[in-house]
N, C-alpha and C. Protein backbone atom coordinates (compact mmCIF):
# COMPACT_ATOMS: atom_id res chain seq x y z
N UNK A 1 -13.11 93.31 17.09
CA UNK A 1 -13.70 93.96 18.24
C UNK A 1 -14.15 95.36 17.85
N UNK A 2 -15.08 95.87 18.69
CA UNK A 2 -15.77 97.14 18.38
C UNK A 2 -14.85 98.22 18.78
N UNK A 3 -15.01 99.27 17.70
CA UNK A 3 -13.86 100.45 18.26
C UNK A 3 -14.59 101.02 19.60
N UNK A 4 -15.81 101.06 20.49
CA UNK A 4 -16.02 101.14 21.76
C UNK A 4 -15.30 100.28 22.94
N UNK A 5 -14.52 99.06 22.10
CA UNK A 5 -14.20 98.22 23.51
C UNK A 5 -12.79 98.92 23.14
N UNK A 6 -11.85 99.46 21.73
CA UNK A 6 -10.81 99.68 22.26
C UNK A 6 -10.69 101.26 22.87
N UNK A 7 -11.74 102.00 22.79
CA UNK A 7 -11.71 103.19 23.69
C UNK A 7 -12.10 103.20 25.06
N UNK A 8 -12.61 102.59 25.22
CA UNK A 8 -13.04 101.90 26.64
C UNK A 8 -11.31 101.34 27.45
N UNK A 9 -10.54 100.55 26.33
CA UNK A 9 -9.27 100.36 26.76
C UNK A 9 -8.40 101.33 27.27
N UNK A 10 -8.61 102.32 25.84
CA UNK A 10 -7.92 103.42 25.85
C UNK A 10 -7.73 104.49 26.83
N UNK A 11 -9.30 104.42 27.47
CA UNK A 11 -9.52 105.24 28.05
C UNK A 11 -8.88 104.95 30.04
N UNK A 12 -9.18 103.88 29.85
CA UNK A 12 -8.58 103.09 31.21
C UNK A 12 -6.94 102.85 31.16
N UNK A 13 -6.57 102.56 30.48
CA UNK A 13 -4.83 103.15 30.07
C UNK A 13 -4.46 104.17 30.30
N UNK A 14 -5.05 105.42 29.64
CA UNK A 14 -4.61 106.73 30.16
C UNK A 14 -5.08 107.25 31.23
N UNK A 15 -6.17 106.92 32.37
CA UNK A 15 -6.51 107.10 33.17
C UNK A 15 -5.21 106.46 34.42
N UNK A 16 -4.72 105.69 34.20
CA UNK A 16 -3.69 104.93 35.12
C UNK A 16 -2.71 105.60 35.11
N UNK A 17 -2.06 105.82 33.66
CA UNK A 17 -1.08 106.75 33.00
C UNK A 17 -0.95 108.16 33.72
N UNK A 18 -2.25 108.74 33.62
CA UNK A 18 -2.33 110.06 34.19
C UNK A 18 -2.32 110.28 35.40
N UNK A 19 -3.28 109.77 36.09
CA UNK A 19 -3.58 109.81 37.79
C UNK A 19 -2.95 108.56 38.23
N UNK A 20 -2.16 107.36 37.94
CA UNK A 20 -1.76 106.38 38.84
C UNK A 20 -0.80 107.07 39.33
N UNK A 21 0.35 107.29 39.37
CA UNK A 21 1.07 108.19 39.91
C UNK A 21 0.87 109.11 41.10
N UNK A 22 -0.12 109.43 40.93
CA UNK A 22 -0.86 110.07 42.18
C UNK A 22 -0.44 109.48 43.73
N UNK A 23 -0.98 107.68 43.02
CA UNK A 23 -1.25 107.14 44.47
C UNK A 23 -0.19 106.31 45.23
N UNK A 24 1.35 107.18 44.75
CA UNK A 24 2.52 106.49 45.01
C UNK A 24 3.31 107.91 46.08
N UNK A 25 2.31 109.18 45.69
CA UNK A 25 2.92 110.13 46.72
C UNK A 25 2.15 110.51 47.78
N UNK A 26 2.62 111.12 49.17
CA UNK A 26 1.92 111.36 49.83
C UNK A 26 0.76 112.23 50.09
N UNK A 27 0.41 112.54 50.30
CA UNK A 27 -1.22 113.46 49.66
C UNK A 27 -1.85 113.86 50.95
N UNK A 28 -2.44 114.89 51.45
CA UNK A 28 -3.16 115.14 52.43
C UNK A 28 -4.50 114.46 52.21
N UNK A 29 -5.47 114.40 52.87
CA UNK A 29 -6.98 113.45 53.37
C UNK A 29 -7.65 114.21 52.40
N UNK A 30 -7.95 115.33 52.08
CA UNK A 30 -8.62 116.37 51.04
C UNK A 30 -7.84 115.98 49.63
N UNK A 31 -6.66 115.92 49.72
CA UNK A 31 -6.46 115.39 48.22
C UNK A 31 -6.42 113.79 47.88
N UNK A 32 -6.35 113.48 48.27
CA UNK A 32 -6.43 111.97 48.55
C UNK A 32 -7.87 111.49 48.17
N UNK A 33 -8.96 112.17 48.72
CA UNK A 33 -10.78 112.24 48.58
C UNK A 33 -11.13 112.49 47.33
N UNK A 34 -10.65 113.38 46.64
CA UNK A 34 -10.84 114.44 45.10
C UNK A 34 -10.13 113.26 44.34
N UNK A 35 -8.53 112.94 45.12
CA UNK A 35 -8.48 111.69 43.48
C UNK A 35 -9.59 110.29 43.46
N UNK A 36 -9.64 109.41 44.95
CA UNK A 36 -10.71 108.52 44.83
C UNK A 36 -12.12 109.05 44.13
N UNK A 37 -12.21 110.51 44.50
CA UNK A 37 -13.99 110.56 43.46
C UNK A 37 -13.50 111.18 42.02
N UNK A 38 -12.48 111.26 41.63
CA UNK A 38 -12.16 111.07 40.30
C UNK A 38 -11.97 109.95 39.65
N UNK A 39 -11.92 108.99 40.52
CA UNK A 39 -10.86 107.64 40.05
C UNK A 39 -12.35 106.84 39.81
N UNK A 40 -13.54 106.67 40.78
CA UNK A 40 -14.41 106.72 40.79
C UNK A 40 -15.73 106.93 39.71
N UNK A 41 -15.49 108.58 39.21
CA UNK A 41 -16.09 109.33 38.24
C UNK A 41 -15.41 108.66 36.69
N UNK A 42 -14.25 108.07 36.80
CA UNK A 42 -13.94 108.09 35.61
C UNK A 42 -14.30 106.49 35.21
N UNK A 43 -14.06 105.49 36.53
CA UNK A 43 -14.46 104.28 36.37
C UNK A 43 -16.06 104.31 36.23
N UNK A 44 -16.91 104.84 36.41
CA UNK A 44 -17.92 104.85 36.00
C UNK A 44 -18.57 104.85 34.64
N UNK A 45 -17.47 106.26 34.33
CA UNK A 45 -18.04 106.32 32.88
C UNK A 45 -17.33 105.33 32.11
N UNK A 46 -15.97 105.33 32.36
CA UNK A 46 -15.62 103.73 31.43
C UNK A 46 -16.51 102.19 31.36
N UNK A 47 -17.01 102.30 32.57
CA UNK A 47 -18.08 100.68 32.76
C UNK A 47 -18.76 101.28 32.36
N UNK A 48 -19.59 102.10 32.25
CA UNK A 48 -21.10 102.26 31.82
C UNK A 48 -21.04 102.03 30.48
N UNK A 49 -20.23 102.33 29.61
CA UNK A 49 -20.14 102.32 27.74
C UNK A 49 -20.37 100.38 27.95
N UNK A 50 -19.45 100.05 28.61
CA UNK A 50 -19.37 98.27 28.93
C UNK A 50 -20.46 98.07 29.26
N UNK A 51 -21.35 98.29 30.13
CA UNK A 51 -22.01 97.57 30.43
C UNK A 51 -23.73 97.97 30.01
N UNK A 52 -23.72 98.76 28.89
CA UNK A 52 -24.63 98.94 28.45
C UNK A 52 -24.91 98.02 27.33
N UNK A 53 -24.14 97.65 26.74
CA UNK A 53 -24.37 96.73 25.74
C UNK A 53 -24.93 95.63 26.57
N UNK A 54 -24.02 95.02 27.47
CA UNK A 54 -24.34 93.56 28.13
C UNK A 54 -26.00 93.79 28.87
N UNK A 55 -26.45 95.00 28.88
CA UNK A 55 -27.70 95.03 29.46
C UNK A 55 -28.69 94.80 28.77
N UNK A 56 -27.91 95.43 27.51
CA UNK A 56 -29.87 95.32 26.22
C UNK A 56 -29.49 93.83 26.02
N UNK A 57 -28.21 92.93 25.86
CA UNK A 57 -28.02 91.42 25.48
C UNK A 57 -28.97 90.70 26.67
N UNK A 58 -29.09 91.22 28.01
CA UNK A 58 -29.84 90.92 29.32
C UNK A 58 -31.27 90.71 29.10
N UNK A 59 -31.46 91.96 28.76
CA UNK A 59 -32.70 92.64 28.21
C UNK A 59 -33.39 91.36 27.28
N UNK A 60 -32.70 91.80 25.80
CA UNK A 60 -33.53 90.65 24.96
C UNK A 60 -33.50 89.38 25.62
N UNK A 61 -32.23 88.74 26.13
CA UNK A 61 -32.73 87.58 26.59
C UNK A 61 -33.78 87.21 27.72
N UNK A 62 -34.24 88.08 28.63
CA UNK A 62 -35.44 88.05 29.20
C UNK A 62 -36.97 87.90 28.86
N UNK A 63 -37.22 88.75 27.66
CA UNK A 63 -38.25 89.15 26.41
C UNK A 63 -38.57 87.87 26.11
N UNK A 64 -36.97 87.03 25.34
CA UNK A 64 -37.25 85.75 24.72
C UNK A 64 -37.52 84.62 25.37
N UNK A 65 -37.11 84.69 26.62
CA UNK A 65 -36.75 83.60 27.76
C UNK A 65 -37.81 83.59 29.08
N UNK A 66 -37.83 84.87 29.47
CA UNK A 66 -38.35 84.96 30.66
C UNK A 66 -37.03 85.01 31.64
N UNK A 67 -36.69 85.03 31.29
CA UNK A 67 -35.11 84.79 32.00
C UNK A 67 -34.04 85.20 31.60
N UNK A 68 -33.15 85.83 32.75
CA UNK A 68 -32.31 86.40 32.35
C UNK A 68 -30.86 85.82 32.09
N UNK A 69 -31.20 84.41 32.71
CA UNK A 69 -30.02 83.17 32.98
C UNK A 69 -29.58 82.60 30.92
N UNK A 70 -28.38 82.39 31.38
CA UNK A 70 -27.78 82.28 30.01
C UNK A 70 -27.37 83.61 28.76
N UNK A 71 -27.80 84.44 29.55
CA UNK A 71 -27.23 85.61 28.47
C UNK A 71 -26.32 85.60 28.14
N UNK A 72 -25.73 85.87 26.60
CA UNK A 72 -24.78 85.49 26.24
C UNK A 72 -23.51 87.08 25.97
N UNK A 73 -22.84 87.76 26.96
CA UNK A 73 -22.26 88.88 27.07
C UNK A 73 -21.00 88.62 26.90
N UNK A 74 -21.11 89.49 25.79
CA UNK A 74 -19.45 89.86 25.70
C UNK A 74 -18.17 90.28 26.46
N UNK A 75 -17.08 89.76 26.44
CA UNK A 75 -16.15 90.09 27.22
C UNK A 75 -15.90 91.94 27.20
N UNK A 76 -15.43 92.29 28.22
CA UNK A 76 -15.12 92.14 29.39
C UNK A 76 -15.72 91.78 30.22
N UNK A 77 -17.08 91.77 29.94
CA UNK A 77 -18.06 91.79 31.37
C UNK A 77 -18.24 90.38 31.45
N UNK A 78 -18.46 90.19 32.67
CA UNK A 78 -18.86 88.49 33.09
C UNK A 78 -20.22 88.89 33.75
N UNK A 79 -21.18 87.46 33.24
CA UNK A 79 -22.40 87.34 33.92
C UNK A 79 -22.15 86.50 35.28
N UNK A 80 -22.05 87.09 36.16
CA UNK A 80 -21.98 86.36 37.51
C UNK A 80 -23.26 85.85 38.35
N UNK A 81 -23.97 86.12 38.17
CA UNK A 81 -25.67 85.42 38.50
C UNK A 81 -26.96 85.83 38.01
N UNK A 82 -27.44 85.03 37.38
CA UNK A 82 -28.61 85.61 36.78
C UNK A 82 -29.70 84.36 36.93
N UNK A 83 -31.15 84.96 37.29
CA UNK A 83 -32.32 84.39 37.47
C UNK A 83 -33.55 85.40 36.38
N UNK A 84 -34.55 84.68 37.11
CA UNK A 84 -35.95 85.78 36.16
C UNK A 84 -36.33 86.66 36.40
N UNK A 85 -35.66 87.25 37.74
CA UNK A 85 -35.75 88.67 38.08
C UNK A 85 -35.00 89.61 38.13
N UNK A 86 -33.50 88.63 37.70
CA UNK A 86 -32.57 90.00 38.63
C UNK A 86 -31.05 89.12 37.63
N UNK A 87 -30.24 90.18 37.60
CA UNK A 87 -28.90 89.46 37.38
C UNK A 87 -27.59 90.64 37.95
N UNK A 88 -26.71 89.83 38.50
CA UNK A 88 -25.40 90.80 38.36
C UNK A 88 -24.47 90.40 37.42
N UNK A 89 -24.06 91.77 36.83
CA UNK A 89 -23.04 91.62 35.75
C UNK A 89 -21.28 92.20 36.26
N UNK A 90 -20.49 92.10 35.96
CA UNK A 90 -18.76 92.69 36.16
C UNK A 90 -17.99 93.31 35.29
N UNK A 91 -17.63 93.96 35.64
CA UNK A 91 -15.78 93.84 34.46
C UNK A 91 -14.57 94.29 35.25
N UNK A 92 -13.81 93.34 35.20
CA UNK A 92 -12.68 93.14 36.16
C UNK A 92 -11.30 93.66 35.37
N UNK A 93 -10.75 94.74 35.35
CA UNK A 93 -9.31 95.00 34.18
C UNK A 93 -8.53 95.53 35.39
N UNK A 94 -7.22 94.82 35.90
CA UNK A 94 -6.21 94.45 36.57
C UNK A 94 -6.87 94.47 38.03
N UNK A 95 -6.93 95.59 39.09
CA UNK A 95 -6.96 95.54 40.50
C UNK A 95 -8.18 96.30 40.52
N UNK A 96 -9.11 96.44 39.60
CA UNK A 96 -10.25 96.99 39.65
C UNK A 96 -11.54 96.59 38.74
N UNK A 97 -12.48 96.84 40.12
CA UNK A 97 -13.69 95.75 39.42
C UNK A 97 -15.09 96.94 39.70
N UNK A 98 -16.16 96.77 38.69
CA UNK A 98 -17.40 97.33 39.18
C UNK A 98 -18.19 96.22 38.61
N UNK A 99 -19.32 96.55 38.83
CA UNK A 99 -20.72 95.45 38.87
C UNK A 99 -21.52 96.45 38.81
N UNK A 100 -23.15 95.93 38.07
CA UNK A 100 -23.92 96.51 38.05
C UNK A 100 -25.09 95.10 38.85
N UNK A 101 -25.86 95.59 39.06
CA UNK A 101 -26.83 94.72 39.87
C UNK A 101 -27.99 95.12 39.25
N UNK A 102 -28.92 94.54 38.53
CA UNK A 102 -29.75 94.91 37.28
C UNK A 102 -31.49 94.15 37.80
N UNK A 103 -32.49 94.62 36.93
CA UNK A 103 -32.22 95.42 36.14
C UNK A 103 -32.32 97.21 36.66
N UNK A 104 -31.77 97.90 36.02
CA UNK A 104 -31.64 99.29 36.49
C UNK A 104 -30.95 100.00 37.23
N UNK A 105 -29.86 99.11 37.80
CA UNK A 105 -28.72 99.63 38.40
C UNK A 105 -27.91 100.44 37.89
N UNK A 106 -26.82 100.78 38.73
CA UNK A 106 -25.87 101.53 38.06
C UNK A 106 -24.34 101.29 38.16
N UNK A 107 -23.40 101.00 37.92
CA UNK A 107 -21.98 100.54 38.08
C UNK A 107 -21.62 100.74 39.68
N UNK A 108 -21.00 100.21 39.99
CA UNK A 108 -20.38 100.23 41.19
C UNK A 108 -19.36 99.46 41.71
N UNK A 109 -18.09 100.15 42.30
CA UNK A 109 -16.95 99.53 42.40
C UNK A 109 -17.11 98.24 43.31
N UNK A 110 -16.23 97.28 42.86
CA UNK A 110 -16.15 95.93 43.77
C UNK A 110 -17.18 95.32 42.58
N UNK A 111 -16.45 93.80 43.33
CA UNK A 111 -17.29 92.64 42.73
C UNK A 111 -18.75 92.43 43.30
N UNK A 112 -19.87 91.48 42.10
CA UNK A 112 -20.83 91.16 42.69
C UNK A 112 -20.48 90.48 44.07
């Protein structure tokens, strides 16, 4: 495996490590907001390294195909629907999921 998928790991490990803890104490509505758009900010940038690869694999297979159906993407990410115009992609690691909705989207929490 590529040393990007185990920093990508890495990085989502210590993100739990650091801030999970957080969401076991009580917190006022203002702090509570700042950790979700951190938790947020950081799941972003961890999917985006992910799901940039699975996009140019999207990519060429459209070029070659016309279609974006059958792309062949590497784990983590799952191809969850793809046609000749459009596909959504995932990556699901324990109780948290983003999707990108392509082409030209951008990560976003929850499943397709």
């Amino acid at each position: 495996m590529s040393n990007r998928f185990y920093l990508t790991i890495g990085l989502t490990i210590a993100a739990v490590a650091v801030g999970g803890w957080r969401f076991v104490l009580p917190v006022s509505s203002s702090s509570q907001k700042d950790i979700e758009q951190g938790v947020s900010s950081l799941l972003n940038t961890v999917t985006s390294a992910e799901f940039t690869g699975a996009e140019a694999t999207l990519d060429a297979q459209r070029s070659s195909t016309g279609s974006y159906a059958g792309a062949p993407v590497a784990a983590p990410v799952l191809l969850v629907r793809a046609d000749s115009t459009s596909y959504c992609i995932e990556v699901v690691q324990g109780s948290v999921a983003a999707h990108v909705v392509g082409p030209g989207g951008s990560p976003v929490t929850g499943t397709c």
